[in-house]
PDB file of N, CA and C in Angstrom:
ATOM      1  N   UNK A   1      57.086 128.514 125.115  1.00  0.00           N
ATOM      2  CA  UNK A   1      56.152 129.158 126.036  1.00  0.00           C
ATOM      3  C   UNK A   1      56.882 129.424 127.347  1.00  0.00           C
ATOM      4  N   UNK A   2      56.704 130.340 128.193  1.00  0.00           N
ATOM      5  CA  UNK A   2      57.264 130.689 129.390  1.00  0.00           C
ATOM      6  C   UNK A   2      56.979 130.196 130.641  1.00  0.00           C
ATOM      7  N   UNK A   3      57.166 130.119 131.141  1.00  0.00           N
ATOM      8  CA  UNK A   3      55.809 129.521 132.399  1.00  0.00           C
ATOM      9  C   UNK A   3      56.492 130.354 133.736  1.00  0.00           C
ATOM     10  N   UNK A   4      55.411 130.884 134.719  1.00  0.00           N
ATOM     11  CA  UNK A   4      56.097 131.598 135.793  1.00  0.00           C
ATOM     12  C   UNK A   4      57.118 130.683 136.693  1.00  0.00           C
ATOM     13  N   UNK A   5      57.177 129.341 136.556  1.00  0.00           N
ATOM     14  CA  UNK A   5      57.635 128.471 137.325  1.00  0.00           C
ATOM     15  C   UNK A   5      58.600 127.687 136.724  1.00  0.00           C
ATOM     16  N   UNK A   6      59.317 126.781 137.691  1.00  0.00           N
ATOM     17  CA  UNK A   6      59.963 125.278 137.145  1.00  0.00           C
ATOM     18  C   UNK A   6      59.240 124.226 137.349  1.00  0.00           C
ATOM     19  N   UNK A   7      58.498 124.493 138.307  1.00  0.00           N
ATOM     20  CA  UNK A   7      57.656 123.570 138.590  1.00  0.00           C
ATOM     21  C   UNK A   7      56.806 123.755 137.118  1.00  0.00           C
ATOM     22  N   UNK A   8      55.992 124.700 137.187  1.00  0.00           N
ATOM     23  CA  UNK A   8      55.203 124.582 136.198  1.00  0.00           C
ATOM     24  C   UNK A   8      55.582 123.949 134.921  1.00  0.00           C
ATOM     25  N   UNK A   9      56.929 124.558 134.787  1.00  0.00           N
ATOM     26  CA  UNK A   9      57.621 124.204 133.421  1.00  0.00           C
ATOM     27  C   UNK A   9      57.840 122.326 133.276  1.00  0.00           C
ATOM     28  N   UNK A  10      58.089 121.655 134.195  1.00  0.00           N
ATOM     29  CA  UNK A  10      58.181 120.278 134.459  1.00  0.00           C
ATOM     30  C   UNK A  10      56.759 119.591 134.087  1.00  0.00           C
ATOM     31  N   UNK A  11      55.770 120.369 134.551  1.00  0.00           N
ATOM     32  CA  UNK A  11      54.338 119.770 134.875  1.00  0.00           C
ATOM     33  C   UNK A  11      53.746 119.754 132.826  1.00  0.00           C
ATOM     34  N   UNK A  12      53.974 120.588 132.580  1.00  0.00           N
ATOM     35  CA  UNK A  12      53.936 121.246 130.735  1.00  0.00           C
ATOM     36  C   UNK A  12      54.696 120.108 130.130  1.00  0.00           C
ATOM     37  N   UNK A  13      55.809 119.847 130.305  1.00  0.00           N
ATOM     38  CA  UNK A  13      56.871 118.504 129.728  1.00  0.00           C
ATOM     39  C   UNK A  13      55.773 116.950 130.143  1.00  0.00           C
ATOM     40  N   UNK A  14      55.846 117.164 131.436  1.00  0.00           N
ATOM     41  CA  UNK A  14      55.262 115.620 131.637  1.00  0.00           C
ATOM     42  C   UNK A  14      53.949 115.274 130.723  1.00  0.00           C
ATOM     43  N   UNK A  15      53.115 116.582 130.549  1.00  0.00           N
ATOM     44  CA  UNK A  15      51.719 116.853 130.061  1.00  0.00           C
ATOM     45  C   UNK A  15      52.007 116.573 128.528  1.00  0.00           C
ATOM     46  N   UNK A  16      53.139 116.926 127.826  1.00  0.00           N
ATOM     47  CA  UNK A  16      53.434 117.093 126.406  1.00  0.00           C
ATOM     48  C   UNK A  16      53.815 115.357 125.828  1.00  0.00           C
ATOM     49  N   UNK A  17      55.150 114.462 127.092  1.00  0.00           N
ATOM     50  CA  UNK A  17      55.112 113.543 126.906  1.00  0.00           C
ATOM     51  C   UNK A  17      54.231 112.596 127.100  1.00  0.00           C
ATOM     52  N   UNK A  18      53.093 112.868 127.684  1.00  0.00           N
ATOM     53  CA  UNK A  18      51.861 112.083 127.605  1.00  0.00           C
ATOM     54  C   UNK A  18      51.126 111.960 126.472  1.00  0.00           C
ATOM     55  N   UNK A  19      51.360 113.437 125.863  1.00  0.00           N
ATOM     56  CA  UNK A  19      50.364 113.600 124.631  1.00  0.00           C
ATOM     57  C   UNK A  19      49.167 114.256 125.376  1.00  0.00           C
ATOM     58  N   UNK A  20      49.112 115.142 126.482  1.00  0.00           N
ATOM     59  CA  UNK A  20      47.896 115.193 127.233  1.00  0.00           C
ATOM     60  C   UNK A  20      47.781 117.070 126.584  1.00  0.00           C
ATOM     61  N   UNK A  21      46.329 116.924 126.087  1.00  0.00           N
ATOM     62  CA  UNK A  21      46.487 118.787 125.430  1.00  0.00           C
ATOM     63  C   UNK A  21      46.062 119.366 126.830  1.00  0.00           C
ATOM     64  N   UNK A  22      46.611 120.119 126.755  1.00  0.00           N
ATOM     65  CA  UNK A  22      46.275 121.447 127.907  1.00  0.00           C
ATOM     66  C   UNK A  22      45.918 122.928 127.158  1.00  0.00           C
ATOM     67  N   UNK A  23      45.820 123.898 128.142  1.00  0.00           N
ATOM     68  CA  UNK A  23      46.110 125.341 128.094  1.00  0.00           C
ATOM     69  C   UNK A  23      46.949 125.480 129.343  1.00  0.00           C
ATOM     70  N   UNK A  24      47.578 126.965 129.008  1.00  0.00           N
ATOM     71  CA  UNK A  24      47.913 127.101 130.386  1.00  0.00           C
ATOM     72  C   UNK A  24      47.970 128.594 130.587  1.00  0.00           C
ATOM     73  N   UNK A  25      47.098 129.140 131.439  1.00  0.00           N
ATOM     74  CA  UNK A  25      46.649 130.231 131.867  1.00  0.00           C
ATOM     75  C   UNK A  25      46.080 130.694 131.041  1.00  0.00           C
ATOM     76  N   UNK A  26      45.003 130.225 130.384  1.00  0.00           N
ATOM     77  CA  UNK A  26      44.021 131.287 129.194  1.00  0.00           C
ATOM     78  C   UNK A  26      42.876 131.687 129.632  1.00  0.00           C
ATOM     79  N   UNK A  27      42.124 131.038 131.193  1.00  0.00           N
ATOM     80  CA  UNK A  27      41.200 131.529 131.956  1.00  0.00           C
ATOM     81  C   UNK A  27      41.796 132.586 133.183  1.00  0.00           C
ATOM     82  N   UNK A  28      40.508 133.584 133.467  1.00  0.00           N
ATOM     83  CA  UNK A  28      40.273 134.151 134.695  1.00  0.00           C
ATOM     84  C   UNK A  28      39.056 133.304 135.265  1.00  0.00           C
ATOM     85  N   UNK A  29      39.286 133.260 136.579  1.00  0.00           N
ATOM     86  CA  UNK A  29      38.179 132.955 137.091  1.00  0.00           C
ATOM     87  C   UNK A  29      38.167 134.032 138.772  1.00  0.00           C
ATOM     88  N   UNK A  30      37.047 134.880 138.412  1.00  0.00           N
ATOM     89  CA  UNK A  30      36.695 136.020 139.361  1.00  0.00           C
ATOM     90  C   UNK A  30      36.499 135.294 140.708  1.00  0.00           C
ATOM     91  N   UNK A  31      36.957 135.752 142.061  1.00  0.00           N
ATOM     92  CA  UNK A  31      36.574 135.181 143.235  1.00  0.00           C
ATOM     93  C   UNK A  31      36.756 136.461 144.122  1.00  0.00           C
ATOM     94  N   UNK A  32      36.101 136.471 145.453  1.00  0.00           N
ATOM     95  CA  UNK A  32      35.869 137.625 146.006  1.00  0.00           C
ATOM     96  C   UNK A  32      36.564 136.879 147.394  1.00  0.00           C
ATOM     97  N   UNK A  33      37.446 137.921 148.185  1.00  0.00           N
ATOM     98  CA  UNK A  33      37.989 137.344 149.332  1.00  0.00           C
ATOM     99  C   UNK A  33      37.275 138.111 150.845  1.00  0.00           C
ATOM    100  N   UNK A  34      36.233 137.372 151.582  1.00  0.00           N
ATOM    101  CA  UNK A  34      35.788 138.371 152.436  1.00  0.00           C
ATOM    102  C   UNK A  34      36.602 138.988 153.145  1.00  0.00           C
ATOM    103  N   UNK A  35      36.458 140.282 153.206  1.00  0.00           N
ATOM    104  CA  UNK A  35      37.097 141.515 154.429  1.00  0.00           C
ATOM    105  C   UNK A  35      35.936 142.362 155.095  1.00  0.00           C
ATOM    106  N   UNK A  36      36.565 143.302 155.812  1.00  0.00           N
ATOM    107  CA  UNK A  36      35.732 143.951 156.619  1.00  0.00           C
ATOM    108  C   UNK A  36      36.505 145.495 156.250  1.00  0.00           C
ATOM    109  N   UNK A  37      35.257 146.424 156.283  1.00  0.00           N
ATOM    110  CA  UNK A  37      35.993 147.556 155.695  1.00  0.00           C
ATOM    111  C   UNK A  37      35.349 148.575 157.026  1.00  0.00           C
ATOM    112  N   UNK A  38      36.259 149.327 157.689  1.00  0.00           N
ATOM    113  CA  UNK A  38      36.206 150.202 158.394  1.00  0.00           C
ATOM    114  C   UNK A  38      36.320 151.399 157.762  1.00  0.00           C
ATOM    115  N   UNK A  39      35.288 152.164 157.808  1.00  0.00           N
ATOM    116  CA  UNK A  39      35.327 153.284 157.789  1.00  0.00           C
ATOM    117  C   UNK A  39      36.057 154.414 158.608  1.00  0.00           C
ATOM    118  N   UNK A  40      36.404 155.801 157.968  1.00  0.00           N
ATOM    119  CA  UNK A  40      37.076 156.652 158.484  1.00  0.00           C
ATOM    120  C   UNK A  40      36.202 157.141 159.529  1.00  0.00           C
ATOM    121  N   UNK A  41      35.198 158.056 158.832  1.00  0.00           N
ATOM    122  CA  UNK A  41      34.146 159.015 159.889  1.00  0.00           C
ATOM    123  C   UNK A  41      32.709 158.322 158.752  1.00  0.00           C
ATOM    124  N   UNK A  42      32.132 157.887 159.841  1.00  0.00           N
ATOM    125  CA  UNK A  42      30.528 157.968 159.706  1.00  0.00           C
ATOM    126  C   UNK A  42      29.643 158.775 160.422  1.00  0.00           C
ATOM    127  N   UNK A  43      29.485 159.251 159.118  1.00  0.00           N
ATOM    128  CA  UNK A  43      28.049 160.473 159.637  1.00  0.00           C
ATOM    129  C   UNK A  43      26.998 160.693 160.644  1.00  0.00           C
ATOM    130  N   UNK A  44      25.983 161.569 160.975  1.00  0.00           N
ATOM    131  CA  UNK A  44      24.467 161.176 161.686  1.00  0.00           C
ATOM    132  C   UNK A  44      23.647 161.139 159.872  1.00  0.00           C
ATOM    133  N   UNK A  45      24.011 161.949 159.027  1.00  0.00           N
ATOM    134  CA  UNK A  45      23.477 161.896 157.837  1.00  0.00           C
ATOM    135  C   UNK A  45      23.754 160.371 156.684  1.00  0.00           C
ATOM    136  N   UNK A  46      24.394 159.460 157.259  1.00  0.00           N
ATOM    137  CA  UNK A  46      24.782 158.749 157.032  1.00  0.00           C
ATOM    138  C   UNK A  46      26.110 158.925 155.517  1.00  0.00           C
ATOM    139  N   UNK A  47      25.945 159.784 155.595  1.00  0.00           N
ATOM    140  CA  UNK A  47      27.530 159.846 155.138  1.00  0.00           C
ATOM    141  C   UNK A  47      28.591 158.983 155.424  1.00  0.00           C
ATOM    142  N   UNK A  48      29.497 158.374 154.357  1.00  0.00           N
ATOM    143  CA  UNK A  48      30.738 158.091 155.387  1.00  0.00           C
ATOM    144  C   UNK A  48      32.136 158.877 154.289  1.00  0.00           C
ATOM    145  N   UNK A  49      32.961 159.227 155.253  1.00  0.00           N
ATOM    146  CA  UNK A  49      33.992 159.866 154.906  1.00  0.00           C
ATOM    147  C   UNK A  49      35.682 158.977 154.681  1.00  0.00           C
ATOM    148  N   UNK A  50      36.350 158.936 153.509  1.00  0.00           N
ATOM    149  CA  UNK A  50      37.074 157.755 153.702  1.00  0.00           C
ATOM    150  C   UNK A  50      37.966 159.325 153.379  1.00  0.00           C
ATOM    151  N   UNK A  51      39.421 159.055 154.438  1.00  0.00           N
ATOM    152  CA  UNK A  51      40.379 160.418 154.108  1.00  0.00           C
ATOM    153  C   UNK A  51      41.713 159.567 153.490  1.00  0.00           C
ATOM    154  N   UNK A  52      42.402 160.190 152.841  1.00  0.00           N
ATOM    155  CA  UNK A  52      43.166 159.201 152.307  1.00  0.00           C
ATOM    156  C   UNK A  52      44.546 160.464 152.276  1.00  0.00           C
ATOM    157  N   UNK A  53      45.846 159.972 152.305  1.00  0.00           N
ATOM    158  CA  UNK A  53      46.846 160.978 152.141  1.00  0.00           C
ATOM    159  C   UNK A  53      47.376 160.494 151.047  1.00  0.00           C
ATOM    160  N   UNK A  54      48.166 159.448 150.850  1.00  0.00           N
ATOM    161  CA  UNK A  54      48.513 158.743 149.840  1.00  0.00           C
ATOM    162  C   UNK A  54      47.283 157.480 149.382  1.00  0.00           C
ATOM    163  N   UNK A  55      47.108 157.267 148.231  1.00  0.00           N
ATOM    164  CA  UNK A  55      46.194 156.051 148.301  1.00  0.00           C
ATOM    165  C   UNK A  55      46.683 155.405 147.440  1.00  0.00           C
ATOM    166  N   UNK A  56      47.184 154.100 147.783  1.00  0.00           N
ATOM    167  CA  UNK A  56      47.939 152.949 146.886  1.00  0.00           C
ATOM    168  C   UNK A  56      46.619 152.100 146.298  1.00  0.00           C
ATOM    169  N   UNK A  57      47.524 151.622 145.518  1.00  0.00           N
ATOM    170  CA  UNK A  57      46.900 150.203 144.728  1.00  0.00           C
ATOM    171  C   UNK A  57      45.441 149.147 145.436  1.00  0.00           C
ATOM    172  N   UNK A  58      46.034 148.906 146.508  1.00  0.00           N
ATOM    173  CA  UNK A  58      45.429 148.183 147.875  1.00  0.00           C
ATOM    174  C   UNK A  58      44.230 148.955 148.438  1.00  0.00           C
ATOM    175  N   UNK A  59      44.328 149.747 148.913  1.00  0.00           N
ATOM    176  CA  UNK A  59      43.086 150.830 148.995  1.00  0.00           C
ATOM    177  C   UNK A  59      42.920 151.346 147.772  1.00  0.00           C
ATOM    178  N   UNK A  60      42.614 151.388 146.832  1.00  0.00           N
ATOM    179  CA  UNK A  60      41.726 151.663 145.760  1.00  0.00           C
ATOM    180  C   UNK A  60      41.381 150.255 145.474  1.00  0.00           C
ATOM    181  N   UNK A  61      41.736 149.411 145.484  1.00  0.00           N
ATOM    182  CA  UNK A  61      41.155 148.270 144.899  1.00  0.00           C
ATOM    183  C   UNK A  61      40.092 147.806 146.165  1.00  0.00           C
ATOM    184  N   UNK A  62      40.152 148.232 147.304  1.00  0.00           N
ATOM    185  CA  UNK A  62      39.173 147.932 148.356  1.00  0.00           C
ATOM    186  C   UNK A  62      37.894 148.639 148.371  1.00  0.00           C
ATOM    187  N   UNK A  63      38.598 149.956 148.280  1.00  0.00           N
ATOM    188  CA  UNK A  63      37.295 151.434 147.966  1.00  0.00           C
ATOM    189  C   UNK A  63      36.432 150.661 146.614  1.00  0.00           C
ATOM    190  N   UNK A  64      37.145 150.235 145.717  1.00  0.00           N
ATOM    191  CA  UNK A  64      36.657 149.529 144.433  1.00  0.00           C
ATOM    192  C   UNK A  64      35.300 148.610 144.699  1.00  0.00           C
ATOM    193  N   UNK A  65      35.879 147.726 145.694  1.00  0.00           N
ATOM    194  CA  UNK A  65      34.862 146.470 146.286  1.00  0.00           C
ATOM    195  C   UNK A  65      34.113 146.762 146.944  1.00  0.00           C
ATOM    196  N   UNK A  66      34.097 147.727 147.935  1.00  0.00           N
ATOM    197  CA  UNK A  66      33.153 147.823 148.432  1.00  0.00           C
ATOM    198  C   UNK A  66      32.245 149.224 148.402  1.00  0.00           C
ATOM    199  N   UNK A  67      32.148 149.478 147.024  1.00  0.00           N
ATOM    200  CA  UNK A  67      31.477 150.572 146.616  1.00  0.00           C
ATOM    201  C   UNK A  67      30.690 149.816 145.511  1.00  0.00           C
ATOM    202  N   UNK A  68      31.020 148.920 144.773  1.00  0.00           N
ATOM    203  CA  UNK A  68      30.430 147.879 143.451  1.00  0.00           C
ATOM    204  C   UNK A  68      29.394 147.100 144.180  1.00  0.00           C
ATOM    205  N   UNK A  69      29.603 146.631 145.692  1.00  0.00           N
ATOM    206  CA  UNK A  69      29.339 145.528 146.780  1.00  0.00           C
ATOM    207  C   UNK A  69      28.191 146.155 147.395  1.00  0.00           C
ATOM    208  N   UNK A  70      28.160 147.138 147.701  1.00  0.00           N
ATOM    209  CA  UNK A  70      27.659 148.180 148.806  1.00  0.00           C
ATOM    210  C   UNK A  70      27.076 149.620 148.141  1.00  0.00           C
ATOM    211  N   UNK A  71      26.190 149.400 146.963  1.00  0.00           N
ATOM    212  CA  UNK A  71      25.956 150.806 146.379  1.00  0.00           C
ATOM    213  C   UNK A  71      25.171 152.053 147.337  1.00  0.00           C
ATOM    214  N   UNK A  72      24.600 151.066 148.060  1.00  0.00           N
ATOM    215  CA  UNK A  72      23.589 152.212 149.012  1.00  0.00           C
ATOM    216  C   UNK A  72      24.416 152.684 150.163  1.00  0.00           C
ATOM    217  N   UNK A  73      25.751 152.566 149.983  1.00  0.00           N
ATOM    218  CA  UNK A  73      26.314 153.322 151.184  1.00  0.00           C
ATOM    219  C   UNK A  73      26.560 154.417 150.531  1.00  0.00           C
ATOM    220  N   UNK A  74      26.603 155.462 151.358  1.00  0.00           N
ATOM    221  CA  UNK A  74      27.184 157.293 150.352  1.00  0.00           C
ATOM    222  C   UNK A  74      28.625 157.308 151.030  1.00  0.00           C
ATOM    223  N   UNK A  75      29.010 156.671 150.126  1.00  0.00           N
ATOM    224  CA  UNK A  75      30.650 156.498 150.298  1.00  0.00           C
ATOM    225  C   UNK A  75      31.356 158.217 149.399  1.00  0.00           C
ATOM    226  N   UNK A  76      32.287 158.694 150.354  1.00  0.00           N
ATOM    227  CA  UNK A  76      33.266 160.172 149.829  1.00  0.00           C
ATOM    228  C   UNK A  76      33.978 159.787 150.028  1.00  0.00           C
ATOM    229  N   UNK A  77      35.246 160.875 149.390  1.00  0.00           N
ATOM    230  CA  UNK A  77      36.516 160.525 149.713  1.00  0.00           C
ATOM    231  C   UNK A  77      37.248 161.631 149.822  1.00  0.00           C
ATOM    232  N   UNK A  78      38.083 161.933 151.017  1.00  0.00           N
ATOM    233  CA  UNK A  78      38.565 162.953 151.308  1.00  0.00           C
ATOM    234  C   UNK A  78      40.248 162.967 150.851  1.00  0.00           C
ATOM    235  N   UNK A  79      40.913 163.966 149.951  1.00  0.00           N
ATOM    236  CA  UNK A  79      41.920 163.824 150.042  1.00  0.00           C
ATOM    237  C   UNK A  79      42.913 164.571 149.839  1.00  0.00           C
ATOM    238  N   UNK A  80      44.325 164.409 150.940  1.00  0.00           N
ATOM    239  CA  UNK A  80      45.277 165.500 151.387  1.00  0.00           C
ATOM    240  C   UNK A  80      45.291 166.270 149.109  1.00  0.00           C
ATOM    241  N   UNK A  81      45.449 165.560 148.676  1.00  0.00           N
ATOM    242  CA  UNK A  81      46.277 165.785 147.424  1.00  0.00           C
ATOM    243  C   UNK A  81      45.452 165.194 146.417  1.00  0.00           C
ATOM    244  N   UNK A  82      44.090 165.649 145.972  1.00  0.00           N
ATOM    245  CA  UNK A  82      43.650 164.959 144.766  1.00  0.00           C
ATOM    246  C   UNK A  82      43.869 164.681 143.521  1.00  0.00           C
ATOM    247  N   UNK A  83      44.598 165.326 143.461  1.00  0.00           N
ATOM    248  CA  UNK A  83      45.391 165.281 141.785  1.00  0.00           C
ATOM    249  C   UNK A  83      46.787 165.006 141.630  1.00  0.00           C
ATOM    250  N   UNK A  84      47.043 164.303 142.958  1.00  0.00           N
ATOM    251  CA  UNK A  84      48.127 163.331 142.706  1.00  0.00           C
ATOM    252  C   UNK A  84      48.314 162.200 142.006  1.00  0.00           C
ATOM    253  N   UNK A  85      48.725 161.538 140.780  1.00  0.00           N
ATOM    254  CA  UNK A  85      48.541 160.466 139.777  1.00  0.00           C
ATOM    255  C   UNK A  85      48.545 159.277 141.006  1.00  0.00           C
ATOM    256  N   UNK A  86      47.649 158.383 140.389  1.00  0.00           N
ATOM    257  CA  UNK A  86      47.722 156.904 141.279  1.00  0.00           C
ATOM    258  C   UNK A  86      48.914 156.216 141.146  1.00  0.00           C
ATOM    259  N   UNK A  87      49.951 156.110 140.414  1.00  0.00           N
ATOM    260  CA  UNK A  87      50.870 155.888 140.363  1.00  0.00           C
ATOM    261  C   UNK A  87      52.039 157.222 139.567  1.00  0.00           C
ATOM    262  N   UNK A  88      53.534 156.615 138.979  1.00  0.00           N
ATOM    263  CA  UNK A  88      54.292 157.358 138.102  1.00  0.00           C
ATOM    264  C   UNK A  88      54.340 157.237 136.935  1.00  0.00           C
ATOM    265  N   UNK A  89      53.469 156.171 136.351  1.00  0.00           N
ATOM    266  CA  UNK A  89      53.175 155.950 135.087  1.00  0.00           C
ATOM    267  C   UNK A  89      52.092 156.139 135.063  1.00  0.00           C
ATOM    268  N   UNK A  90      50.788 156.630 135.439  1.00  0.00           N
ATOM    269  CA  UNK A  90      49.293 156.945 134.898  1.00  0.00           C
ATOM    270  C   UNK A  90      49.237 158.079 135.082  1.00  0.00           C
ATOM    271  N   UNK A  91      48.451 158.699 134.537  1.00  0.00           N
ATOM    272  CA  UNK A  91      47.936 159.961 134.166  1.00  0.00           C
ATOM    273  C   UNK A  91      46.789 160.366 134.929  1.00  0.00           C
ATOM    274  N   UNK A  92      46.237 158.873 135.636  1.00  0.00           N
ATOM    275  CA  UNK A  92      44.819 159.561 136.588  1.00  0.00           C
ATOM    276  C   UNK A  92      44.974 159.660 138.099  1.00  0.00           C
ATOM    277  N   UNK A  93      44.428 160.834 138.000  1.00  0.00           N
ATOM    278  CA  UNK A  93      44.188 161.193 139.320  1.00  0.00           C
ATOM    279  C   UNK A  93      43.800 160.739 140.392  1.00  0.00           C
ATOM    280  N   UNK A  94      43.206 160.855 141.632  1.00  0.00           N
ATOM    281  CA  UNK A  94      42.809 160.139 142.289  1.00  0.00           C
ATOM    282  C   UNK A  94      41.618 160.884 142.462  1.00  0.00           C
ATOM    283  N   UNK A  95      41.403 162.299 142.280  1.00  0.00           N
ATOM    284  CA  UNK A  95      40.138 162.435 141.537  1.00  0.00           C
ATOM    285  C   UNK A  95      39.658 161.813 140.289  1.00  0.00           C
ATOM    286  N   UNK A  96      40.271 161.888 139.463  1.00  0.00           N
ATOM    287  CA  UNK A  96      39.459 161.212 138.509  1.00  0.00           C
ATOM    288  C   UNK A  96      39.110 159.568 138.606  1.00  0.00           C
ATOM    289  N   UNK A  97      39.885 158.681 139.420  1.00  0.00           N
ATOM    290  CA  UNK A  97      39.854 157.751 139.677  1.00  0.00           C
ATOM    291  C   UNK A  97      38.470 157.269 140.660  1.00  0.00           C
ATOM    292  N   UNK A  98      38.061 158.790 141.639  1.00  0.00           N
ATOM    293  CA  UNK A  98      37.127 158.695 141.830  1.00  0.00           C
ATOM    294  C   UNK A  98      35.685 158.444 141.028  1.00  0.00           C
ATOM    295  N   UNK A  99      35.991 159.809 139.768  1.00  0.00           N
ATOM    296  CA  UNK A  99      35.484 160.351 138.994  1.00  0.00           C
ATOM    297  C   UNK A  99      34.699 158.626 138.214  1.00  0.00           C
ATOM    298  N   UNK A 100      35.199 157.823 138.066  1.00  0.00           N
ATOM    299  CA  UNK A 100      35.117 156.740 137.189  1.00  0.00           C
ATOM    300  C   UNK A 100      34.822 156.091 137.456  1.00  0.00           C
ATOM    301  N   UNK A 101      34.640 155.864 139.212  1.00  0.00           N
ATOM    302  CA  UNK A 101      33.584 155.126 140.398  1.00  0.00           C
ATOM    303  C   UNK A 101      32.428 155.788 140.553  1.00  0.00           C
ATOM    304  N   UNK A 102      32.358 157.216 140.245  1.00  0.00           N
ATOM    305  CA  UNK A 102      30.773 157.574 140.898  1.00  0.00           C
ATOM    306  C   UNK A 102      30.953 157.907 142.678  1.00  0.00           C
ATOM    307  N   UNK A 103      32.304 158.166 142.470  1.00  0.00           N
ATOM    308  CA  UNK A 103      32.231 158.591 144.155  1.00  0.00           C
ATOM    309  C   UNK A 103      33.102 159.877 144.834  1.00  0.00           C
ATOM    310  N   UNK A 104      31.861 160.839 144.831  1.00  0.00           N
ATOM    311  CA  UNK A 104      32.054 162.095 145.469  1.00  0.00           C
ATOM    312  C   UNK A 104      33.255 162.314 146.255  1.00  0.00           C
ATOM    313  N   UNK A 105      34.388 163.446 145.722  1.00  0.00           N
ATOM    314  CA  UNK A 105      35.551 163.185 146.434  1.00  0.00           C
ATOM    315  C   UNK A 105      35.620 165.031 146.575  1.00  0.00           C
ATOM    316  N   UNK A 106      36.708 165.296 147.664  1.00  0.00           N
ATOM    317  CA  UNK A 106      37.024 166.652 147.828  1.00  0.00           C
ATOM    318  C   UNK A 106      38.417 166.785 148.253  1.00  0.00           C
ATOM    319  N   UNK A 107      38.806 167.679 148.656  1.00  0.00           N
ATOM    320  CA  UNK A 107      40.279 168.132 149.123  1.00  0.00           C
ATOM    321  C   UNK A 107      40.040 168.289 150.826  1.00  0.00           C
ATOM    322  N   UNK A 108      41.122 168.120 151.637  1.00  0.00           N
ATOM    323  CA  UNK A 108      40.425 168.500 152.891  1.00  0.00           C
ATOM    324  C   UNK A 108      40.172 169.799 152.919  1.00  0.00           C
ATOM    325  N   UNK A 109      40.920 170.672 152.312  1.00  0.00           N
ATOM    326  CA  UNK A 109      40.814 172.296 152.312  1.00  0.00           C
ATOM    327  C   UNK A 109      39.309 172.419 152.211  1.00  0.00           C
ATOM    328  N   UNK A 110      38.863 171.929 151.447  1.00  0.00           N
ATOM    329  CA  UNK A 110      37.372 172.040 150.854  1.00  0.00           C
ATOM    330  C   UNK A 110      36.281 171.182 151.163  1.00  0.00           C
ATOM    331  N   UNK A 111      36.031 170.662 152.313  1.00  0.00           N
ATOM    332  CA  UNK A 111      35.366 169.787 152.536  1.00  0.00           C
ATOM    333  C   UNK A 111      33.917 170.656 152.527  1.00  0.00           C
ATOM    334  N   UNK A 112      32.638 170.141 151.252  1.00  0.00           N
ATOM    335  CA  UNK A 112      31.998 170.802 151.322  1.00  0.00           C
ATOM    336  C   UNK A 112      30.735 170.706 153.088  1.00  0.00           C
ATOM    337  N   UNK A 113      30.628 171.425 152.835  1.00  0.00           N
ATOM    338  CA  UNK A 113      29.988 172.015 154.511  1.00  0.00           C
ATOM    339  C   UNK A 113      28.343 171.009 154.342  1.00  0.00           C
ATOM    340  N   UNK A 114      27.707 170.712 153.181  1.00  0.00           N
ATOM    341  CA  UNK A 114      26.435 169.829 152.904  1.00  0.00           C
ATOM    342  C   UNK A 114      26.747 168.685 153.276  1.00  0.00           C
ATOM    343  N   UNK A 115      28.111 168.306 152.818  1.00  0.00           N
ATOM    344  CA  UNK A 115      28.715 166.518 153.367  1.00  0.00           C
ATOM    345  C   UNK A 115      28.086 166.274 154.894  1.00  0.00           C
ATOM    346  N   UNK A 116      28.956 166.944 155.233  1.00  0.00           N
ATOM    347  CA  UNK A 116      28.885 166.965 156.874  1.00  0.00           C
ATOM    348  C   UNK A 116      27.143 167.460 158.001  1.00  0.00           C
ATOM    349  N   UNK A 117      25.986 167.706 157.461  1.00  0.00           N
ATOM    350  CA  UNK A 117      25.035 168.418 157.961  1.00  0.00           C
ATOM    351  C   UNK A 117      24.080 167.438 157.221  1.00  0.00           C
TER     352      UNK A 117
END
């Protein structure tokens, strides 16, 4: 078995010469870390506008939380390049990435004119 560690790997030996059964890493256990999420532009329509040029890992996984967290906000997403892949190995977009949240996204070229009014 591998273990990410030496430590770990020591702790597995001592556990084995005991005779003590274990697992080791066969659970997740979900935990939520509080943050505070600032918005880009908030509306008078209560809109809020999140603009993004590049959007990494880190901000999508935030946009993630607090759109699952926060359904009654009318969260958009504005962006330089929507159909730029989220990474160089996936195939999705950052529209479609929207697309799969349920959250209204545009190009800045195109910001529809209803968002904003």
């Amino acid at each position: 078995m591998a273990f990410r560690s030496g430590l770990e790997e020591k702790v597995a030996d001592l556990l084995c010469n005991l005779s003590v059964d274990y697992e080791y890493e066969t659970e997740k256990v979900p935990y939520t870390i509080p943050h505070l999420y600032t918005p880009d532009f908030l509306l008078p329509n209560g809109v809020v506008l999140e603009c993004k040029g590049y959007w990494d890992a880190a901000d999508r996984r935030k946009i993630k939380a607090v759109k699952q967290q926060h359904p009654e906000l009318d969260l958009r997403m504005v962006f330089q390049a929507p159909y730029n892949t989220i990474s160089k190995k996936s195939k999705t977009t950052y529209a479609k990435f929207c697309e799969k949240l349920n959250i209204p996204w545009c190009s800045f070229a195109n910001i529809p004119l209803k968002w904003l009014t």
